[in-house]
N, C-alpha and C. Protein backbone atom coordinates (compact mmCIF):
# COMPACT_ATOMS: atom_id res chain seq x y z
N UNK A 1 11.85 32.34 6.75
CA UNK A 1 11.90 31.73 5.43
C UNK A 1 10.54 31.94 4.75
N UNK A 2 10.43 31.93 3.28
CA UNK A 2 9.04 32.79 2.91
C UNK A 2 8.84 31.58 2.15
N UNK A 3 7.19 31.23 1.88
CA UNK A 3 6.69 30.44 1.32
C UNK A 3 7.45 29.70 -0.24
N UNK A 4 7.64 30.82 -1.00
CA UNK A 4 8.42 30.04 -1.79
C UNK A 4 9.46 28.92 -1.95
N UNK A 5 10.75 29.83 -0.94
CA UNK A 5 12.03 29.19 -0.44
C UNK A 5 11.22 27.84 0.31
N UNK A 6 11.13 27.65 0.72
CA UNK A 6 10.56 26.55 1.65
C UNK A 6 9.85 25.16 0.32
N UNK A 7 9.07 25.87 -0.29
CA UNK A 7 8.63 25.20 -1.25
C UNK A 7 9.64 24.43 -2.61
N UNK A 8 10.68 25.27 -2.82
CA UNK A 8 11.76 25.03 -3.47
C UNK A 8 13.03 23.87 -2.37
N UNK A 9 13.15 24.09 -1.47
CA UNK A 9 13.69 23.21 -0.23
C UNK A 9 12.70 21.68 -0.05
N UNK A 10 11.59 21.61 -0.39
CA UNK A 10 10.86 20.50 -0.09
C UNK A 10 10.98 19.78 -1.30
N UNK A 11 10.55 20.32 -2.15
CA UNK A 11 10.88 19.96 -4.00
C UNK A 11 12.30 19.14 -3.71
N UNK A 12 13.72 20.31 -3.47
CA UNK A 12 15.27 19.64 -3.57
C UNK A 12 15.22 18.38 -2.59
N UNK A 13 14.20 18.32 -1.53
CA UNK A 13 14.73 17.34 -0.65
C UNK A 13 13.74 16.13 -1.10
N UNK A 14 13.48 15.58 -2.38
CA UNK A 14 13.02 14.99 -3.18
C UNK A 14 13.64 14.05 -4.06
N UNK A 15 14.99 15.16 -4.46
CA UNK A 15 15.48 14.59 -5.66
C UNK A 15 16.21 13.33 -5.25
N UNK A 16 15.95 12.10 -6.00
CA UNK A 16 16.94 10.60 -5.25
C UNK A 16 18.38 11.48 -5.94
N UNK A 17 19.57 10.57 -5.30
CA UNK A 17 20.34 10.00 -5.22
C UNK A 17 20.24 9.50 -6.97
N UNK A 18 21.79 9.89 -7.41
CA UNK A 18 22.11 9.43 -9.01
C UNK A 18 21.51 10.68 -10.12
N UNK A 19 20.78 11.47 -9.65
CA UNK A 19 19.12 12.30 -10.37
C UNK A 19 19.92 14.09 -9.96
N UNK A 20 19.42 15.06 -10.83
CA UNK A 20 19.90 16.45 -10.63
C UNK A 20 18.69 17.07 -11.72
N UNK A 21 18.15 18.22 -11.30
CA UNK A 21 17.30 18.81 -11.61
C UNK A 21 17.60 20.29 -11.96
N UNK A 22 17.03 20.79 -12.90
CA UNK A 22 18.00 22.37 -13.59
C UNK A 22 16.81 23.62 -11.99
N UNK A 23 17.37 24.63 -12.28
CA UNK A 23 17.06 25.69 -11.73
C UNK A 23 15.30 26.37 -11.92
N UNK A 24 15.63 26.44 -13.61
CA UNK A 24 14.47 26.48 -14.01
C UNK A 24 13.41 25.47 -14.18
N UNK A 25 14.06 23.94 -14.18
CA UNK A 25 12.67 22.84 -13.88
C UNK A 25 11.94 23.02 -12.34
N UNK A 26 12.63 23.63 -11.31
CA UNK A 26 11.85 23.79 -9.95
C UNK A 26 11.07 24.69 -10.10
N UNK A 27 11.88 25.81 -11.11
CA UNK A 27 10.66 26.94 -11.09
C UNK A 27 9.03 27.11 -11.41
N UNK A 28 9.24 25.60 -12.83
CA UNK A 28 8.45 25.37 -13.41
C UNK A 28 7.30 24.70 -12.97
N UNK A 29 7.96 23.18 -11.89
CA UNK A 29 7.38 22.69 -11.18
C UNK A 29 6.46 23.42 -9.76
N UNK A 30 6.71 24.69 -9.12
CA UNK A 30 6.50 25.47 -8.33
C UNK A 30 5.68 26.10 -9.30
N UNK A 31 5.08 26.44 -10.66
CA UNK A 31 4.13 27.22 -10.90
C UNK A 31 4.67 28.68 -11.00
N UNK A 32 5.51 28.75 -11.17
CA UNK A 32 7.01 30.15 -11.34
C UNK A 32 7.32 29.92 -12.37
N UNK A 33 7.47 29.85 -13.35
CA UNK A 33 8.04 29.28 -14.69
C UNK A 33 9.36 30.41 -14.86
N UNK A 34 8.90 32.31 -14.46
CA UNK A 34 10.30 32.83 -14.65
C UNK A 34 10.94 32.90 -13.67
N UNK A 35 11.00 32.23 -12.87
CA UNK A 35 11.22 32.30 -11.02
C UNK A 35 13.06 31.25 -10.88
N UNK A 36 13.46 30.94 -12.21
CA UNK A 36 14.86 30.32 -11.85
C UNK A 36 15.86 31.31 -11.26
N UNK A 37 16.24 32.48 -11.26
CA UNK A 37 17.18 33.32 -10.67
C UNK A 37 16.23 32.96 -9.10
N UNK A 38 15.47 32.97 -8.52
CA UNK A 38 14.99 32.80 -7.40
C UNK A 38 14.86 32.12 -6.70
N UNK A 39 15.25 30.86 -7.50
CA UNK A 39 15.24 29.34 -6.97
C UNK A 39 16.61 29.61 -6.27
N UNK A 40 17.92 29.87 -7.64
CA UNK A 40 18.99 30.18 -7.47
C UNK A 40 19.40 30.59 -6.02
N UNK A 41 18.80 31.99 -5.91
CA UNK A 41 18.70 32.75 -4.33
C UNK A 41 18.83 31.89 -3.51
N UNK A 42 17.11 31.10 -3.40
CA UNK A 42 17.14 29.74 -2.28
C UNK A 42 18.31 29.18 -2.11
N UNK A 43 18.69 28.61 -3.15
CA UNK A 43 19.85 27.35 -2.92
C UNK A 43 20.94 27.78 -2.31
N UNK A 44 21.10 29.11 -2.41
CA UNK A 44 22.15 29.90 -1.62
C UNK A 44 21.72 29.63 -0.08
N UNK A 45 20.90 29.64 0.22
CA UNK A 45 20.58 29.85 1.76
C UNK A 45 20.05 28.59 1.86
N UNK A 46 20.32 27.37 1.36
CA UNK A 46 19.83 26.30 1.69
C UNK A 46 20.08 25.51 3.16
N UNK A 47 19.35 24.83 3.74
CA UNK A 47 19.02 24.42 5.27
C UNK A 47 20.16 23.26 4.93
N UNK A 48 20.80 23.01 5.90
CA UNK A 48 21.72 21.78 6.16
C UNK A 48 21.29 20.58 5.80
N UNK A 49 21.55 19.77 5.11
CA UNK A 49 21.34 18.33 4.96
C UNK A 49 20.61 18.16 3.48
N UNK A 50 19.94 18.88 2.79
CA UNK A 50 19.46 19.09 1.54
C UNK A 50 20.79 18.67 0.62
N UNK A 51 20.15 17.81 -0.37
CA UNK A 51 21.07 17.56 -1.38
C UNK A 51 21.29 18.87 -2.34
N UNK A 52 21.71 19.70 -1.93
CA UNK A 52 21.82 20.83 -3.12
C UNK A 52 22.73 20.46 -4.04
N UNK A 53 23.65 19.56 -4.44
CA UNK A 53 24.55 19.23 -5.45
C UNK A 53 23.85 19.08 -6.57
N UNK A 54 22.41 18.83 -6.18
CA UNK A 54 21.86 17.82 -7.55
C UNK A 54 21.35 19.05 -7.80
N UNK A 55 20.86 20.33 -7.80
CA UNK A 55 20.73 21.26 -8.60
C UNK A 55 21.77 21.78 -9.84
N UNK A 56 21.23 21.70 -10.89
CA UNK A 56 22.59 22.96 -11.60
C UNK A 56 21.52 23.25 -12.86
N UNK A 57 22.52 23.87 -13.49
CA UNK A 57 22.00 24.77 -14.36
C UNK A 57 21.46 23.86 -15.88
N UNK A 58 20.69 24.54 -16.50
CA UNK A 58 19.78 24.08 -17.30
C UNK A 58 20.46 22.80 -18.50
N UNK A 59 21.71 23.49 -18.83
CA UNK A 59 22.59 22.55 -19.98
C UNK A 59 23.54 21.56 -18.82
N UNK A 60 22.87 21.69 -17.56
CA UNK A 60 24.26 20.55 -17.15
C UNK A 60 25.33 21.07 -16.56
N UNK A 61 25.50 22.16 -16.77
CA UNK A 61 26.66 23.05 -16.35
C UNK A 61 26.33 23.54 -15.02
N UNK A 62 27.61 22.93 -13.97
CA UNK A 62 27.22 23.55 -12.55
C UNK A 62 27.92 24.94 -12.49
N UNK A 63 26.72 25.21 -11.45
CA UNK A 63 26.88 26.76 -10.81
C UNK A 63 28.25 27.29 -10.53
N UNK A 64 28.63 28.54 -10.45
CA UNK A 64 30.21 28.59 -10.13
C UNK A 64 30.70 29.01 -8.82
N UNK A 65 29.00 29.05 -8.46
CA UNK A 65 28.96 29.46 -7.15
C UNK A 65 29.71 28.04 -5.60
N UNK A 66 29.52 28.61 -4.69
CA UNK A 66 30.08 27.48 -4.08
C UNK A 66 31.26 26.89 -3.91
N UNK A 67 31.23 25.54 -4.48
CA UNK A 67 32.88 24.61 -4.78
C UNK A 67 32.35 23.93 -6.27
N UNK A 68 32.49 24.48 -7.16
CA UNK A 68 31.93 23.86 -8.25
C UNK A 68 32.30 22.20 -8.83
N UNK A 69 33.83 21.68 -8.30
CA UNK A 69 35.07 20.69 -7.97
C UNK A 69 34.02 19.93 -6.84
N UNK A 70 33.85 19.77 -5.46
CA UNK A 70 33.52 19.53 -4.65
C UNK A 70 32.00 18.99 -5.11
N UNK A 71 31.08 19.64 -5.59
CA UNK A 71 29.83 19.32 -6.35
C UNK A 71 30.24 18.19 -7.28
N UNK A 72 30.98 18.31 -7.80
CA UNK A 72 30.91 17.27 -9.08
C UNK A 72 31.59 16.19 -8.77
N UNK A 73 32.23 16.12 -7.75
CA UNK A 73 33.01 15.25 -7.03
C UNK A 73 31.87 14.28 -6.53
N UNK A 74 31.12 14.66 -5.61
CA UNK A 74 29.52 14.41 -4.59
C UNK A 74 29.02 13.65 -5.49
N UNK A 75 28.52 14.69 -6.80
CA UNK A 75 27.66 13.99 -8.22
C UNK A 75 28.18 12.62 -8.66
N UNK A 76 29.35 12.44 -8.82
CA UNK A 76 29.75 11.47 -9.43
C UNK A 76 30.03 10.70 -8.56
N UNK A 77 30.17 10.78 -7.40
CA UNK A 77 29.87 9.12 -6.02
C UNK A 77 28.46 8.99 -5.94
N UNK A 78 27.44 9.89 -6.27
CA UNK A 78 26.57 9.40 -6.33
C UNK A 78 25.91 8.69 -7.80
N UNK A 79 26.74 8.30 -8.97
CA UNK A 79 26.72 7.77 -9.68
C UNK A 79 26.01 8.98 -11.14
N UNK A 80 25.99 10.20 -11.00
CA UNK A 80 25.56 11.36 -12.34
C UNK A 80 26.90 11.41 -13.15
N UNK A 81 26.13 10.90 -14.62
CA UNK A 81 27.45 11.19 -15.34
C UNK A 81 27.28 12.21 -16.03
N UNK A 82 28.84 12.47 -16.23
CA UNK A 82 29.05 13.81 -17.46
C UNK A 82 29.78 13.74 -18.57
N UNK A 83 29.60 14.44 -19.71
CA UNK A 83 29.24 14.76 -20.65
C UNK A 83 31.12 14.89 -20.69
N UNK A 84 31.57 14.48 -22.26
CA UNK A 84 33.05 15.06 -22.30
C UNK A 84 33.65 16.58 -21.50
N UNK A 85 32.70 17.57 -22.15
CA UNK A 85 33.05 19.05 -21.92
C UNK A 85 32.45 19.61 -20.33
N UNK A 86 32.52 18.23 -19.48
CA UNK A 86 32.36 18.42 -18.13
C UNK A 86 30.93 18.89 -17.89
N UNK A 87 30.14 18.80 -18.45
CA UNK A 87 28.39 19.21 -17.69
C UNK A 87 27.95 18.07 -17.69
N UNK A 88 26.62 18.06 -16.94
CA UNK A 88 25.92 16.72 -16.07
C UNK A 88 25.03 16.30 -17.62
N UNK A 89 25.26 14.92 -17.98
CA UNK A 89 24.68 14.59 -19.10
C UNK A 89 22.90 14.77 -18.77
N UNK A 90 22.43 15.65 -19.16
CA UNK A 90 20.99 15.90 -18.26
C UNK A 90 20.13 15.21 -19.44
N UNK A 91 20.53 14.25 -20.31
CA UNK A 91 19.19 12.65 -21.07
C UNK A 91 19.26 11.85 -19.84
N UNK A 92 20.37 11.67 -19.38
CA UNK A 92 20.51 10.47 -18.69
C UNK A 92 20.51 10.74 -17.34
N UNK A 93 20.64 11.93 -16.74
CA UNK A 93 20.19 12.19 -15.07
C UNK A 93 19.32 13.32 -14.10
N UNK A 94 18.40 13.72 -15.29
CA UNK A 94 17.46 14.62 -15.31
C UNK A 94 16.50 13.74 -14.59
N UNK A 95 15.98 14.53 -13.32
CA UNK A 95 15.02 13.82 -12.59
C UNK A 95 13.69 14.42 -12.95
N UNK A 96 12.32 13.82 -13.14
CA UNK A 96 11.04 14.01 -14.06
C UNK A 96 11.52 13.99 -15.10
């Protein structure tokens, strides 16, 4: 695993519970600012037990990767709401 990935994995295993963070805010936070397709990568190969649900994409809109159903399912027992047109209302559950 290469310094980055690892660094992006410590960041996700951060985020509480209720809270989801865009692709490109890790990048930003990591000092990568164009580094969101790379974060992306990571989350693909993410280590077991990491909340990866709470990642998605910048407007709220989850990835299509995965179980996109199954994610939003997770999100919303953990109390993230959404938006009529189904994306994560990111005023109200944007973590930082």
């Amino acid at each position: 695993m290469n310094d980055f990935y690892r660094q992006v994995y410590d960041l996700v295993a951060q985020i509480p519970r209720g809270k989801v963070i865009s692709y490109g805010q890790i990048a930003r936070l990591l000092c990568r600012p164009r580094a969101a397709r790379e974060v992306g990568r990571a989350m693909r190969f993410c280590p077991p037990g990491l909340p990866w649900q709470r990642v998605v994409m910048r407007d709220g809109s989850i990835a299509a990767g995965g179980d996109p159903a199954l994610r939003r399912q997770i999100l919303e027992g953990e109390g993230v709401s959404f938006l009529p047109d189904g994306r994560v209302d990111m005023d109200a559950c944007r973590w930082m």
